[in-house]
ModelCIF file with pLDDT and N, C-alpha, C, O atoms, coordinates in Angstrom:
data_MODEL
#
_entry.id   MODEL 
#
_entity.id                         1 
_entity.type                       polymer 
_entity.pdbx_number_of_molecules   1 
#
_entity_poly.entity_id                      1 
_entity_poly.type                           'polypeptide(L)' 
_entity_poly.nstd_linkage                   no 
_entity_poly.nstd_monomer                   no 
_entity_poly.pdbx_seq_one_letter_code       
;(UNK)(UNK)(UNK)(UNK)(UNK)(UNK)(UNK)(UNK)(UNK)(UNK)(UNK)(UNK)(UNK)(UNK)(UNK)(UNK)
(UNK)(UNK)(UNK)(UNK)(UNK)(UNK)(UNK)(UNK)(UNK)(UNK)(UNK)(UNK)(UNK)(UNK)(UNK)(UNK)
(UNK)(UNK)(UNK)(UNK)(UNK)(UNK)(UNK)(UNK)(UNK)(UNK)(UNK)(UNK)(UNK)
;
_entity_poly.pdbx_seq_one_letter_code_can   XXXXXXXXXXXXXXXXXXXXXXXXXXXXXXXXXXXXXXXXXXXXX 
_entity_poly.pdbx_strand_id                 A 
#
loop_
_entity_poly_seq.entity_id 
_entity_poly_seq.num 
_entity_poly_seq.mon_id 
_entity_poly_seq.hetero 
1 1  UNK n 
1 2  UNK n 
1 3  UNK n 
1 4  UNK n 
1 5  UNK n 
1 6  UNK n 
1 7  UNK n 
1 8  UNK n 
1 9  UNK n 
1 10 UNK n 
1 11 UNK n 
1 12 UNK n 
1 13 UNK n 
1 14 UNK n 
1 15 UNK n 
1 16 UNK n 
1 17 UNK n 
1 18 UNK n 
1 19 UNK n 
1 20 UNK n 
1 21 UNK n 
1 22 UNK n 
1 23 UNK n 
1 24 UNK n 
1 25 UNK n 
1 26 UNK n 
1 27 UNK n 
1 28 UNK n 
1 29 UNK n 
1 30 UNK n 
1 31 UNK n 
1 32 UNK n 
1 33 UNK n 
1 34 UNK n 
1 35 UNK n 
1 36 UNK n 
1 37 UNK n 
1 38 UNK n 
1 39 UNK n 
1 40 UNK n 
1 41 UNK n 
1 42 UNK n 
1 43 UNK n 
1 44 UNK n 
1 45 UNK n 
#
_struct_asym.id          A 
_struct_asym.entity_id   1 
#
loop_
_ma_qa_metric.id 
_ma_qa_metric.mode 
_ma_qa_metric.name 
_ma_qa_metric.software_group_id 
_ma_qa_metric.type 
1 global pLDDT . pLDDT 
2 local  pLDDT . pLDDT 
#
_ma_qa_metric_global.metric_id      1 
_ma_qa_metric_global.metric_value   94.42 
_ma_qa_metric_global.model_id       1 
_ma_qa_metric_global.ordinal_id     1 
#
loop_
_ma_qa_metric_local.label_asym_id 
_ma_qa_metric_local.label_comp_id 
_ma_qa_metric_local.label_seq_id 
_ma_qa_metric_local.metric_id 
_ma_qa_metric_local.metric_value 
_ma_qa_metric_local.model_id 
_ma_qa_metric_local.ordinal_id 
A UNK 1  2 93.00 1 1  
A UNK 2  2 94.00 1 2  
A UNK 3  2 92.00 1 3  
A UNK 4  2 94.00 1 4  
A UNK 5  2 96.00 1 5  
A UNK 6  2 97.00 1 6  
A UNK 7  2 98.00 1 7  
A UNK 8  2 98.00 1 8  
A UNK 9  2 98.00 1 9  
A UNK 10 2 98.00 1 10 
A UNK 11 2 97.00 1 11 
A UNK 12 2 97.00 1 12 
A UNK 13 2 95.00 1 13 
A UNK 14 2 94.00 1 14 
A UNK 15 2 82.00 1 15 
A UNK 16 2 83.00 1 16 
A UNK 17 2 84.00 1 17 
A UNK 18 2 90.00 1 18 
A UNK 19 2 95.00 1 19 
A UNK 20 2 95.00 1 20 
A UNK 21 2 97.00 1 21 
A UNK 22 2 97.00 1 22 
A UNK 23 2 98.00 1 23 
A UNK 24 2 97.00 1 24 
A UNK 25 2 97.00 1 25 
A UNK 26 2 96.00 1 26 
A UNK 27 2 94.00 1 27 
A UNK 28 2 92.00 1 28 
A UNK 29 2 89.00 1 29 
A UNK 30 2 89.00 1 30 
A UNK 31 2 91.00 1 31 
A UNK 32 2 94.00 1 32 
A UNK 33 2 96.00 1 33 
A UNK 34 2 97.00 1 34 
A UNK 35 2 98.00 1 35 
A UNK 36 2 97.00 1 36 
A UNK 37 2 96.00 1 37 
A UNK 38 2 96.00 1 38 
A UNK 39 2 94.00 1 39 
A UNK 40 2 94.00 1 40 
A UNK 41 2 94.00 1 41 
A UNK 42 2 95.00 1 42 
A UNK 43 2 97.00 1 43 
A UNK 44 2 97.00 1 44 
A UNK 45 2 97.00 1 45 
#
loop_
_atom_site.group_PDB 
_atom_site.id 
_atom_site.type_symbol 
_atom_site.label_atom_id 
_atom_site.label_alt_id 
_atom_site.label_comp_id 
_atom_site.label_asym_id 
_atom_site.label_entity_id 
_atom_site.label_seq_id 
_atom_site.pdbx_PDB_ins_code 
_atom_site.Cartn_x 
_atom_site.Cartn_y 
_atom_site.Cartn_z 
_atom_site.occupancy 
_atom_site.B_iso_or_equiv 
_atom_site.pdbx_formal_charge 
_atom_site.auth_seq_id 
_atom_site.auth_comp_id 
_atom_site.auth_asym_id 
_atom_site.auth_atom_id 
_atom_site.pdbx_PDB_model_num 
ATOM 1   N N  . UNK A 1 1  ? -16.640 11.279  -0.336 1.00 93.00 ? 1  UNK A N  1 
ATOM 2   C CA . UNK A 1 1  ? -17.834 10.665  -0.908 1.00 93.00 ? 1  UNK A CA 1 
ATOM 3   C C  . UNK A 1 1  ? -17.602 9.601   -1.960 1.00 93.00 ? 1  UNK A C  1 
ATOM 4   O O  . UNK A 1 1  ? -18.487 8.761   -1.795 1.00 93.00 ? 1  UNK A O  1 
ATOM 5   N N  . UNK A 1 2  ? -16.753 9.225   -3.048 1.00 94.00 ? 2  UNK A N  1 
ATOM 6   C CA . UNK A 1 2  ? -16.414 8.812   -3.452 1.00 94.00 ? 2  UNK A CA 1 
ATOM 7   C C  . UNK A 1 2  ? -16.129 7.402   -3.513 1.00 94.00 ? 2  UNK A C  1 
ATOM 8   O O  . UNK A 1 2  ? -16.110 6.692   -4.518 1.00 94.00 ? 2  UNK A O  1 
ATOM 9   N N  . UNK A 1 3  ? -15.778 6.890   -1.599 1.00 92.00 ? 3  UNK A N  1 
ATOM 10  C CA . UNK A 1 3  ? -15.477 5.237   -1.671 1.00 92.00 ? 3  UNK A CA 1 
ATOM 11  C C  . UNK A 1 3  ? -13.681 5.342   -0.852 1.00 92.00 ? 3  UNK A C  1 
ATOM 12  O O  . UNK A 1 3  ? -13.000 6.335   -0.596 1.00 92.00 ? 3  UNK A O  1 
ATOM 13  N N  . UNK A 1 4  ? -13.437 4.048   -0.664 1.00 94.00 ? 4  UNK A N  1 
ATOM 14  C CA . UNK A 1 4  ? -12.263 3.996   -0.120 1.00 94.00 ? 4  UNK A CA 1 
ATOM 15  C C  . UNK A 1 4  ? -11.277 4.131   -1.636 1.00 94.00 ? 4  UNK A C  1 
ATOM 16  O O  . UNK A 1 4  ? -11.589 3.938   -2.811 1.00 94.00 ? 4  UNK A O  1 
ATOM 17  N N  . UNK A 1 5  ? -9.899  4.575   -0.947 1.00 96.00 ? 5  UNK A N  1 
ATOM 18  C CA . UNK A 1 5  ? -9.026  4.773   -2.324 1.00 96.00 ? 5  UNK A CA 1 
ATOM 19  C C  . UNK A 1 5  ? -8.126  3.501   -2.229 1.00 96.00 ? 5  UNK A C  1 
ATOM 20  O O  . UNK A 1 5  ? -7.722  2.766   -1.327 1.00 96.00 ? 5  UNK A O  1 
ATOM 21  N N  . UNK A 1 6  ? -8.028  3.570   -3.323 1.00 97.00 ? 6  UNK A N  1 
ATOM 22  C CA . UNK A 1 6  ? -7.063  2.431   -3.976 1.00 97.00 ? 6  UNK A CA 1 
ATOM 23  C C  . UNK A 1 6  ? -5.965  2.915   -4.409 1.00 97.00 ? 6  UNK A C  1 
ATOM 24  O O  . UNK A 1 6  ? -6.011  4.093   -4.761 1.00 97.00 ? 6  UNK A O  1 
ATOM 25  N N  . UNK A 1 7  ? -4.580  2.147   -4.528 1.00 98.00 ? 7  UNK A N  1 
ATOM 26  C CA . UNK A 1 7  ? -3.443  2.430   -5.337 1.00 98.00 ? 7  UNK A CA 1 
ATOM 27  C C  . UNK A 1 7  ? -2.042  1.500   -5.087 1.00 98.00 ? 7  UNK A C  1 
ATOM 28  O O  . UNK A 1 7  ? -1.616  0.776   -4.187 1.00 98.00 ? 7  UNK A O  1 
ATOM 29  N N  . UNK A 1 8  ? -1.583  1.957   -6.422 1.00 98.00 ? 8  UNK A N  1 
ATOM 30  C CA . UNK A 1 8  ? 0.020   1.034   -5.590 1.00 98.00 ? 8  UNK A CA 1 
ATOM 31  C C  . UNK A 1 8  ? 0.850   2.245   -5.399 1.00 98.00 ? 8  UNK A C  1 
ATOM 32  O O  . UNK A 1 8  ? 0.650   3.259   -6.068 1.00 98.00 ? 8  UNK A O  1 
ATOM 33  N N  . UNK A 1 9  ? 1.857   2.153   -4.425 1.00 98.00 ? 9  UNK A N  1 
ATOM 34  C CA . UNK A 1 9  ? 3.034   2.773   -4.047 1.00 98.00 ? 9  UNK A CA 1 
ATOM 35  C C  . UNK A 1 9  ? 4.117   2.285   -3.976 1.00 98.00 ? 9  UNK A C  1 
ATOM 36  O O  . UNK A 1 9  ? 4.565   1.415   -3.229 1.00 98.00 ? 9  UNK A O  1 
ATOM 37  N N  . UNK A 1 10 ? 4.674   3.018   -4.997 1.00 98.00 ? 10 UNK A N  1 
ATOM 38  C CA . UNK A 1 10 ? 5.845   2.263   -4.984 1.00 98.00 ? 10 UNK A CA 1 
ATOM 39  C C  . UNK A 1 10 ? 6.974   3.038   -4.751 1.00 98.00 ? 10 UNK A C  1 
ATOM 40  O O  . UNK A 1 10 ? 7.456   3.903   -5.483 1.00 98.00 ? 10 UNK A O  1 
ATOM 41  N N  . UNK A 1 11 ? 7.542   2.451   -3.116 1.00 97.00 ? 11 UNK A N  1 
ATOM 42  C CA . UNK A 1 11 ? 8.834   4.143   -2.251 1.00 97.00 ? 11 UNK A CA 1 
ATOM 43  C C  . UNK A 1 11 ? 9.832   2.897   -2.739 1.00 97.00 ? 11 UNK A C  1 
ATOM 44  O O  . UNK A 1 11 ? 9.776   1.676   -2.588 1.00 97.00 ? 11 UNK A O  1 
ATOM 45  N N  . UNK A 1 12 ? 11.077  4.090   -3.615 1.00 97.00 ? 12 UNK A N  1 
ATOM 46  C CA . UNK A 1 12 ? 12.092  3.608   -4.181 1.00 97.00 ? 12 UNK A CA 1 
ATOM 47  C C  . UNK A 1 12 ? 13.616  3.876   -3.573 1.00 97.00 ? 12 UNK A C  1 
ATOM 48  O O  . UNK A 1 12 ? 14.524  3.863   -4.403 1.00 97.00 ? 12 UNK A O  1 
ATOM 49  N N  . UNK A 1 13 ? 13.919  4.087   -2.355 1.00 95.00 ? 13 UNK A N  1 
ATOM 50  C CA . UNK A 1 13 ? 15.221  4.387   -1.991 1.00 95.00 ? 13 UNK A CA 1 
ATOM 51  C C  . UNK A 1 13 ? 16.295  5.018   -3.085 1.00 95.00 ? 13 UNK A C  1 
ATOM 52  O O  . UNK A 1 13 ? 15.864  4.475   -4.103 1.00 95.00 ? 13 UNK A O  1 
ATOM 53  N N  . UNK A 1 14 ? 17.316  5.747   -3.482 1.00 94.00 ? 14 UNK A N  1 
ATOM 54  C CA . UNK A 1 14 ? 18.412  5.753   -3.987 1.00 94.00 ? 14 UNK A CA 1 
ATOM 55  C C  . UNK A 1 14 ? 19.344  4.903   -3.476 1.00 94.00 ? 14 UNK A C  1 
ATOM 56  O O  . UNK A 1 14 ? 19.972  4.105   -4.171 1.00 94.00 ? 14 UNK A O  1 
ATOM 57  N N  . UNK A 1 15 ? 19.525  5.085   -1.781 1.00 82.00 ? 15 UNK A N  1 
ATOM 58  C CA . UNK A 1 15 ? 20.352  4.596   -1.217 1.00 82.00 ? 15 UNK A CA 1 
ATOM 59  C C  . UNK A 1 15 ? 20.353  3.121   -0.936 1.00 82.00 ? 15 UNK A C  1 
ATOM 60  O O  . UNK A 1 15 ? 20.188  2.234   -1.774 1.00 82.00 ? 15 UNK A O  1 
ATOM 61  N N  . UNK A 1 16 ? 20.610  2.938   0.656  1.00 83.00 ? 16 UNK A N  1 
ATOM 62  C CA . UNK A 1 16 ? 20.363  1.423   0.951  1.00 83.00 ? 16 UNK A CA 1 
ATOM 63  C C  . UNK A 1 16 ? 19.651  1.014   1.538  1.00 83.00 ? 16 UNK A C  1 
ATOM 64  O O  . UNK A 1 16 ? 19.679  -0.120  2.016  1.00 83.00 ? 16 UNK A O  1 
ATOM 65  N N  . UNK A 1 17 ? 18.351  2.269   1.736  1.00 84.00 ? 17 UNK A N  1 
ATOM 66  C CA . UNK A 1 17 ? 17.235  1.315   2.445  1.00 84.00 ? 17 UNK A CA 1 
ATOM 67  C C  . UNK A 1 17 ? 16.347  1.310   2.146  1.00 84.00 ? 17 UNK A C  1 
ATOM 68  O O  . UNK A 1 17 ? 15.977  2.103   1.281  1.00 84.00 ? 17 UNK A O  1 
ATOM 69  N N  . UNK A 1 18 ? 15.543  0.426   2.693  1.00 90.00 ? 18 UNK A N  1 
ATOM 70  C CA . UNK A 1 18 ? 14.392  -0.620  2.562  1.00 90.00 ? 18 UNK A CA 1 
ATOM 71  C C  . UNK A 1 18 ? 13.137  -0.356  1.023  1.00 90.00 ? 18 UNK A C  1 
ATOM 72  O O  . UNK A 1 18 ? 12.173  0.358   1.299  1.00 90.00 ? 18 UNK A O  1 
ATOM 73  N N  . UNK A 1 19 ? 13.171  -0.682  0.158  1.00 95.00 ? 19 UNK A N  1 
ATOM 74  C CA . UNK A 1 19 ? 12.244  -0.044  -0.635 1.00 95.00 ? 19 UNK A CA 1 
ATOM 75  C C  . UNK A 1 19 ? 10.609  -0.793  -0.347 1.00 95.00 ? 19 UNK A C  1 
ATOM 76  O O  . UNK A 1 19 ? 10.420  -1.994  -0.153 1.00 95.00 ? 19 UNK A O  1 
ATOM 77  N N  . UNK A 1 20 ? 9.661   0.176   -0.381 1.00 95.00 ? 20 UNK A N  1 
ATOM 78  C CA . UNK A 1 20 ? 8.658   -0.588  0.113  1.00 95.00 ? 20 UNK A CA 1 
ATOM 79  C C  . UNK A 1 20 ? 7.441   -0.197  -1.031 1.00 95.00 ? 20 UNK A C  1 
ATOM 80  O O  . UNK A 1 20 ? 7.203   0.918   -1.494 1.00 95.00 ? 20 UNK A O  1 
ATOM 81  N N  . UNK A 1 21 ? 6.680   -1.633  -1.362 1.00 97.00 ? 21 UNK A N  1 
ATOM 82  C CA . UNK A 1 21 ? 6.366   -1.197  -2.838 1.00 97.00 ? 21 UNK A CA 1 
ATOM 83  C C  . UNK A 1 21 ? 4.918   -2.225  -2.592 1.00 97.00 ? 21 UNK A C  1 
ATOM 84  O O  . UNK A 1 21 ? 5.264   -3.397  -2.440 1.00 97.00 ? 21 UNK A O  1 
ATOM 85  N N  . UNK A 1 22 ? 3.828   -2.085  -2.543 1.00 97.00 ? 22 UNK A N  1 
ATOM 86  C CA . UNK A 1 22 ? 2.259   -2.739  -2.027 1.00 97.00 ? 22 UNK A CA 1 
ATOM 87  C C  . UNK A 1 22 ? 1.010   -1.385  -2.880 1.00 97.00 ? 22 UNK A C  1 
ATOM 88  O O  . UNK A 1 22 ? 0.906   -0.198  -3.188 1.00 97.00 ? 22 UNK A O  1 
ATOM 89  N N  . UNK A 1 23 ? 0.155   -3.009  -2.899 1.00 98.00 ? 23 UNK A N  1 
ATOM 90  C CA . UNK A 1 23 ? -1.669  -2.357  -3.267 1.00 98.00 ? 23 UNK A CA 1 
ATOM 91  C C  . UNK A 1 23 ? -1.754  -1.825  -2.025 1.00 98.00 ? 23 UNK A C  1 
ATOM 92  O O  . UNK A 1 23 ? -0.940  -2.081  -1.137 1.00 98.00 ? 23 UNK A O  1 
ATOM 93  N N  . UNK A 1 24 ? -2.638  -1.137  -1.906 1.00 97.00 ? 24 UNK A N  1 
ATOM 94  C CA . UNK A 1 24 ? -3.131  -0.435  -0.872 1.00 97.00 ? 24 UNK A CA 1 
ATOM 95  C C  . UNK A 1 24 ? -4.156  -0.245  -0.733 1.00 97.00 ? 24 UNK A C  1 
ATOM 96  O O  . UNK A 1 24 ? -4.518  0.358   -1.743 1.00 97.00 ? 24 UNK A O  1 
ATOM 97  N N  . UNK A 1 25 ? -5.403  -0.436  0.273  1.00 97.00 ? 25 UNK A N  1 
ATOM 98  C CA . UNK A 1 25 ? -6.908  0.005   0.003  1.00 97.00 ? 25 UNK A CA 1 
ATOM 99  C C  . UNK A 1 25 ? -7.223  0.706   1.277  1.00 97.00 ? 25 UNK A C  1 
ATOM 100 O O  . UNK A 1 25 ? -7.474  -0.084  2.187  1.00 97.00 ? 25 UNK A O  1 
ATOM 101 N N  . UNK A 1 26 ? -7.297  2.318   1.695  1.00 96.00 ? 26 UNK A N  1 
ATOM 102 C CA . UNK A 1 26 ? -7.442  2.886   2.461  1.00 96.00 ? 26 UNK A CA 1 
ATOM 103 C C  . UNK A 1 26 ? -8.716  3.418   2.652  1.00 96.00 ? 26 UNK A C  1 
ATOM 104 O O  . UNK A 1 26 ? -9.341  3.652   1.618  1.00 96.00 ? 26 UNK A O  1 
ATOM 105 N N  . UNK A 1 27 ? -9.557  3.805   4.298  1.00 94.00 ? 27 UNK A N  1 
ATOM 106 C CA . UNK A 1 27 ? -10.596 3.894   4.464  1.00 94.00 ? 27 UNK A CA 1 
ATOM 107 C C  . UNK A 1 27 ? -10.457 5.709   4.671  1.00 94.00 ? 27 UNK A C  1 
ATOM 108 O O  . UNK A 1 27 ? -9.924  5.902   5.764  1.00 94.00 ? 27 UNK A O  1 
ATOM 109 N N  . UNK A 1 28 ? -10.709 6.782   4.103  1.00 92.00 ? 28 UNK A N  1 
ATOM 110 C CA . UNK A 1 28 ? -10.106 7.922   4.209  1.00 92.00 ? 28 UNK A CA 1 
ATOM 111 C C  . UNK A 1 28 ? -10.480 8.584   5.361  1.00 92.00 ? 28 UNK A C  1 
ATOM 112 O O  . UNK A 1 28 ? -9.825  9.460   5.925  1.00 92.00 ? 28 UNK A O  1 
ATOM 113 N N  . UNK A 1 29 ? -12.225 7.863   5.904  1.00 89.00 ? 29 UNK A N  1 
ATOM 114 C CA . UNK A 1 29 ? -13.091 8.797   7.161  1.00 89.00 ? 29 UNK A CA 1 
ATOM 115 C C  . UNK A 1 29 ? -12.112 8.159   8.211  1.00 89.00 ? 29 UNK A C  1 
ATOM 116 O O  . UNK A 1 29 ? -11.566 8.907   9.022  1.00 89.00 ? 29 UNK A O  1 
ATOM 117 N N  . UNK A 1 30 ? -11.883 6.889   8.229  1.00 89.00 ? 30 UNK A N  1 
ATOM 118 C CA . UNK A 1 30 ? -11.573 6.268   9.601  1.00 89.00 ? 30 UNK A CA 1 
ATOM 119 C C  . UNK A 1 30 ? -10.421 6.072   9.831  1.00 89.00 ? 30 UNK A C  1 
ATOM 120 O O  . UNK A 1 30 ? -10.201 5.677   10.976 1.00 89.00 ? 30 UNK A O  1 
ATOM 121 N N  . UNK A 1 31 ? -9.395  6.217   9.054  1.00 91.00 ? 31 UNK A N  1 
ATOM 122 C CA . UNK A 1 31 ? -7.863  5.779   8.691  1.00 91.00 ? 31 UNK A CA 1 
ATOM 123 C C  . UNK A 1 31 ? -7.585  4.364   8.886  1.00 91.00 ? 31 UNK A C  1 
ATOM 124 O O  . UNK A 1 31 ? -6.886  4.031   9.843  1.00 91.00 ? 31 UNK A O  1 
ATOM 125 N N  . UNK A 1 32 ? -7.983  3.627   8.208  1.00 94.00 ? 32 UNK A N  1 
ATOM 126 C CA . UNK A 1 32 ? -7.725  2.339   8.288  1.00 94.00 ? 32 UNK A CA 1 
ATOM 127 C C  . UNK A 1 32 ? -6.965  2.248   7.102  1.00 94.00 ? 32 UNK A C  1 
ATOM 128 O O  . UNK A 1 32 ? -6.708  3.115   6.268  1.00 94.00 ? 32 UNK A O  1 
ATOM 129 N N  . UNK A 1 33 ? -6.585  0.823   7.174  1.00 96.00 ? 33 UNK A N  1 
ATOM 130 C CA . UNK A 1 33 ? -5.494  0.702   5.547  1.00 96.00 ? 33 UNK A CA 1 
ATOM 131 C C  . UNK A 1 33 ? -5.343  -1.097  5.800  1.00 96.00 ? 33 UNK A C  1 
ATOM 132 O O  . UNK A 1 33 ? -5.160  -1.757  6.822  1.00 96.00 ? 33 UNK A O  1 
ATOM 133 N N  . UNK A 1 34 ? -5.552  -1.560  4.061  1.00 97.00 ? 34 UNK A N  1 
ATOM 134 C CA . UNK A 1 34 ? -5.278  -2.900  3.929  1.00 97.00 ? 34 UNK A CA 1 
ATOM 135 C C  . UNK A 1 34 ? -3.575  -2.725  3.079  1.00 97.00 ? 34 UNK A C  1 
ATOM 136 O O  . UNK A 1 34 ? -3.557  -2.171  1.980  1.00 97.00 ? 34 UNK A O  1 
ATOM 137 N N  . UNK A 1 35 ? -2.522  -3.133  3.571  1.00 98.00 ? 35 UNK A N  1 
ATOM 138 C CA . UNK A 1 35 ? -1.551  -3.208  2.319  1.00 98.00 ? 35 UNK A CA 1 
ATOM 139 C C  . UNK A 1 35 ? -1.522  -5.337  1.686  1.00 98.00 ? 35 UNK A C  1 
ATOM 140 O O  . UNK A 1 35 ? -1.593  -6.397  2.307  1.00 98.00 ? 35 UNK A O  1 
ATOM 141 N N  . UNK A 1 36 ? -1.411  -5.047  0.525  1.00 97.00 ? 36 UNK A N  1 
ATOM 142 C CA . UNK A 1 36 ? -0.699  -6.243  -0.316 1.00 97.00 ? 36 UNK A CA 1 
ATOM 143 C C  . UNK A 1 36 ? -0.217  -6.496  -1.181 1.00 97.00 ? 36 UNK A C  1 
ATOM 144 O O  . UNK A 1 36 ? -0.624  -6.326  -2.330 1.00 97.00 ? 36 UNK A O  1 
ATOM 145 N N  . UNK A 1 37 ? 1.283   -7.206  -0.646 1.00 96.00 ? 37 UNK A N  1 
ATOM 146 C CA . UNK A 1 37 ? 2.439   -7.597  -1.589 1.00 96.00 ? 37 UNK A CA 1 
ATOM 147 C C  . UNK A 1 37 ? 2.134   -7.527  -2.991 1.00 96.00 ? 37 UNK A C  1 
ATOM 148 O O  . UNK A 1 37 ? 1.070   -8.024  -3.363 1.00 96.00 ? 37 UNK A O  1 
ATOM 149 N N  . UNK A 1 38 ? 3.185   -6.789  -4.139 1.00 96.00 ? 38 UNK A N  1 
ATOM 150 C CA . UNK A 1 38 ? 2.416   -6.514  -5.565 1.00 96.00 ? 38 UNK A CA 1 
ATOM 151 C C  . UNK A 1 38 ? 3.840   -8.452  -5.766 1.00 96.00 ? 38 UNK A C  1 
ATOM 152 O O  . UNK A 1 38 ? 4.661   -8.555  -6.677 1.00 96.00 ? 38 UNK A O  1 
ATOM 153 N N  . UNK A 1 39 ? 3.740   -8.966  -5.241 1.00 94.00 ? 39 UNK A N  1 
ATOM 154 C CA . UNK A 1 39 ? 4.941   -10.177 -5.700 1.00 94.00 ? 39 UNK A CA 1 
ATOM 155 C C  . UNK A 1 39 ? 4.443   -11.329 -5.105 1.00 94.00 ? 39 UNK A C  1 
ATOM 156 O O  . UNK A 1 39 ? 4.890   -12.422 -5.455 1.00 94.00 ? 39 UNK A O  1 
ATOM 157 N N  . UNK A 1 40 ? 3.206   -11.203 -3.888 1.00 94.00 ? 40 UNK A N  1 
ATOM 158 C CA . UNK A 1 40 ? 2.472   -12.364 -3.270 1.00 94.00 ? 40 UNK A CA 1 
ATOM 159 C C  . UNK A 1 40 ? 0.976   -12.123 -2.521 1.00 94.00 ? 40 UNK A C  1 
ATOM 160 O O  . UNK A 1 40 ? 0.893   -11.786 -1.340 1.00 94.00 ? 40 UNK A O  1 
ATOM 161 N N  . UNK A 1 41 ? 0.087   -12.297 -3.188 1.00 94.00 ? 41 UNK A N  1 
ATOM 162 C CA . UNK A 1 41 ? -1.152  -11.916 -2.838 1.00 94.00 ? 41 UNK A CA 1 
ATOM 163 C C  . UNK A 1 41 ? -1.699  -12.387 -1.627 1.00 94.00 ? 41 UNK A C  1 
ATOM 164 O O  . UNK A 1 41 ? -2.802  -12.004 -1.237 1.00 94.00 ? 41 UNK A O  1 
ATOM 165 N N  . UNK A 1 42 ? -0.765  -13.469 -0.792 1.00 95.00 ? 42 UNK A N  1 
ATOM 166 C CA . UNK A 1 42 ? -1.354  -13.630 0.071  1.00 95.00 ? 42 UNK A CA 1 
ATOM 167 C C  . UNK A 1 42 ? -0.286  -12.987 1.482  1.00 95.00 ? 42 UNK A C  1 
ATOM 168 O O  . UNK A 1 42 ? -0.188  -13.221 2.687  1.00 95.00 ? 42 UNK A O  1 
ATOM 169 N N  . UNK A 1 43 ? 0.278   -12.213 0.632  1.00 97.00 ? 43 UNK A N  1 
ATOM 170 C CA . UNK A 1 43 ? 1.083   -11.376 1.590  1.00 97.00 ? 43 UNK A CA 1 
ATOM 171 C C  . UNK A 1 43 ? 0.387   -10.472 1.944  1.00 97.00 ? 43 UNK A C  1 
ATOM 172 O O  . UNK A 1 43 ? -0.040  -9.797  1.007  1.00 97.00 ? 43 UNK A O  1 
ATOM 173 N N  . UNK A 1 44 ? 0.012   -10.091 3.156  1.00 97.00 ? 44 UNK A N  1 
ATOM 174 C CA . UNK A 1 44 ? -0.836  -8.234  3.975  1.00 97.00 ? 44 UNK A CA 1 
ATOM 175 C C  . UNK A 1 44 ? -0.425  -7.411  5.506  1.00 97.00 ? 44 UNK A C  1 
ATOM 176 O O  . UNK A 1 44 ? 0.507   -7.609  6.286  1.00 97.00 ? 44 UNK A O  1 
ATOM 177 N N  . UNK A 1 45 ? -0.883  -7.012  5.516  1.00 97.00 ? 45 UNK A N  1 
ATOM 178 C CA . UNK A 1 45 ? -0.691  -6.093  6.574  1.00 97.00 ? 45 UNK A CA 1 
ATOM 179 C C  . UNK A 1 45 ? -1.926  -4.890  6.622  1.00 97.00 ? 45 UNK A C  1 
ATOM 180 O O  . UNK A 1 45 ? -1.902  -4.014  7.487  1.00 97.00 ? 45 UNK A O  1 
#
């Protein structure tokens, strides 16, 4: 009830792979998801 959620995530590897670090605006009923770059705003997915 609340609204779609918002947040950043930021997955940090120890090792050597990939760290993946984006805003996020997720739709929780429908599973949808906006991600964008926290280093280029016109970066998404």
């Amino acid at each position: 009830g609340n609204g779609a959620l918002s947040f950043r995530f930021n997955y940090q590897p120890l090792g050597d792979n990939t760290p993946r670090d984006s805003y996020q605006v997720l739709d929780v009923w429908r599973n949808k998801a906006v991600h964008t770059s926290v280093t280029d705003s016109t970066a998404k997915y």
